[in-house]
Protein backbone atom coordinates (compact mmCIF):
# COMPACT_ATOMS: atom_id res chain seq x y z
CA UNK A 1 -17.94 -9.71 -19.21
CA UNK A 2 -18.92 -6.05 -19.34
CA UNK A 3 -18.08 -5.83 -15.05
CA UNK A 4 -14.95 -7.39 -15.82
CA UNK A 5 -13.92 -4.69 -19.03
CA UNK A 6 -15.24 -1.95 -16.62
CA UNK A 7 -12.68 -2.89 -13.77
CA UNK A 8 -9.78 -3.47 -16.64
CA UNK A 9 -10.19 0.28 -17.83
CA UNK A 10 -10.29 1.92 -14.20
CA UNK A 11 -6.88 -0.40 -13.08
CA UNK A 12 -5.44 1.19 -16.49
CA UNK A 13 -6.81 4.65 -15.78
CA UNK A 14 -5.17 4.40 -11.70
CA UNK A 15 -2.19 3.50 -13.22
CA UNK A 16 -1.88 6.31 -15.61
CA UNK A 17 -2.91 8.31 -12.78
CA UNK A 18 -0.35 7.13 -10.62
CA UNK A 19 1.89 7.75 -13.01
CA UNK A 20 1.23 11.45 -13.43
CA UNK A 21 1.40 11.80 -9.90
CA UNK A 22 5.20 10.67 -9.72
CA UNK A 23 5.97 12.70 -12.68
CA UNK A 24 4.28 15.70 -10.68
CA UNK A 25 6.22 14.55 -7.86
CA UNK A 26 9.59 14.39 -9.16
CA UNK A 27 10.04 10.72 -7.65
CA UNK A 28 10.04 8.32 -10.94
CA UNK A 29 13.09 6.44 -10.12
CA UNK A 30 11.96 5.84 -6.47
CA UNK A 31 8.60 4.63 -7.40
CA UNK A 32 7.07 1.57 -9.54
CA UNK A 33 7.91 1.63 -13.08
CA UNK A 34 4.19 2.13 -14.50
CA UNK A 35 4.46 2.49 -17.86
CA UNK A 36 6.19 -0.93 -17.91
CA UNK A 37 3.15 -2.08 -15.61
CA UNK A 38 0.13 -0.89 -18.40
CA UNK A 39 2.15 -2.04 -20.94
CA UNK A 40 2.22 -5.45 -19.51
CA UNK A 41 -1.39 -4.96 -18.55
CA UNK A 42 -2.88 -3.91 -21.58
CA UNK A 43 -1.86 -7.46 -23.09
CA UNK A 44 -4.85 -8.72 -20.86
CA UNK A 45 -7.50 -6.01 -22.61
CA UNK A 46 -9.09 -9.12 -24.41
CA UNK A 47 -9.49 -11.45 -21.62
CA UNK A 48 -9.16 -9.47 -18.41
CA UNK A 49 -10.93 -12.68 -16.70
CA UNK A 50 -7.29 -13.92 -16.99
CA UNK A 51 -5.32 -10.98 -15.34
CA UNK A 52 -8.25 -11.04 -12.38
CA UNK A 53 -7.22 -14.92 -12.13
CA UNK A 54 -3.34 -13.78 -12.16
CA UNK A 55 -3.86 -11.03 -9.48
CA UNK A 56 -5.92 -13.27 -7.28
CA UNK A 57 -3.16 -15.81 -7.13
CA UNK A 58 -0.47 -13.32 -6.15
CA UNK A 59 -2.58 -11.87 -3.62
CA UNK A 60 -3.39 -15.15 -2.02
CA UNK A 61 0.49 -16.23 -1.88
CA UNK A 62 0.74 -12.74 -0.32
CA UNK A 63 -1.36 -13.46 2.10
CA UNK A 64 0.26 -16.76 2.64
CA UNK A 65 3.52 -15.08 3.54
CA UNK A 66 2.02 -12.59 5.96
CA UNK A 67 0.66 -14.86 7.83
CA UNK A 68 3.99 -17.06 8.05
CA UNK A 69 6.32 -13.90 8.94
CA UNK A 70 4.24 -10.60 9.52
CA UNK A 71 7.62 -9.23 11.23
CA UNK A 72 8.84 -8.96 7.74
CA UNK A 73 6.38 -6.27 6.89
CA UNK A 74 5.48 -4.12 9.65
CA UNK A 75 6.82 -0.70 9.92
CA UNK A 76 9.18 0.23 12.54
């Protein structure tokens, strides 16, 4: 779907960006490796119905653990 294409483009486009601001910030070994992440991301541009259903998935097992052991992720 054209809503779905739209939110595909502005993930890639917020990675790229977050990417620049690493570089900027002299921290690319501390933070995520996002070229690897588009790259992998990009193999979605023809069905990004399938990286939505991917995404959702991880976020609900996310939430799944949070719920069993918040402790693990609060700040101290």
């Amino acid at each position: 779907s054209a809503a779905s294409a739209a939110c595909f483009c502005a993930l890639l486009q917020h990675l790229e960006e977050q990417w620049r601001r690493s570089v900027q910030e002299n921290a690319i070994l501390q933070g995520p490796d996002f070229p690897r992440m588009r790259a992998y991301i990009e193999n979605f541009q023809a069905q990004p119905l399938n990286l939505a259903a991917i995404l959702s998935e991880c976020l609900k097992e996310e939430k799944q653990i949070l719920e069993i052991r918040p402790e693990l992720f609060t700040l101290p």
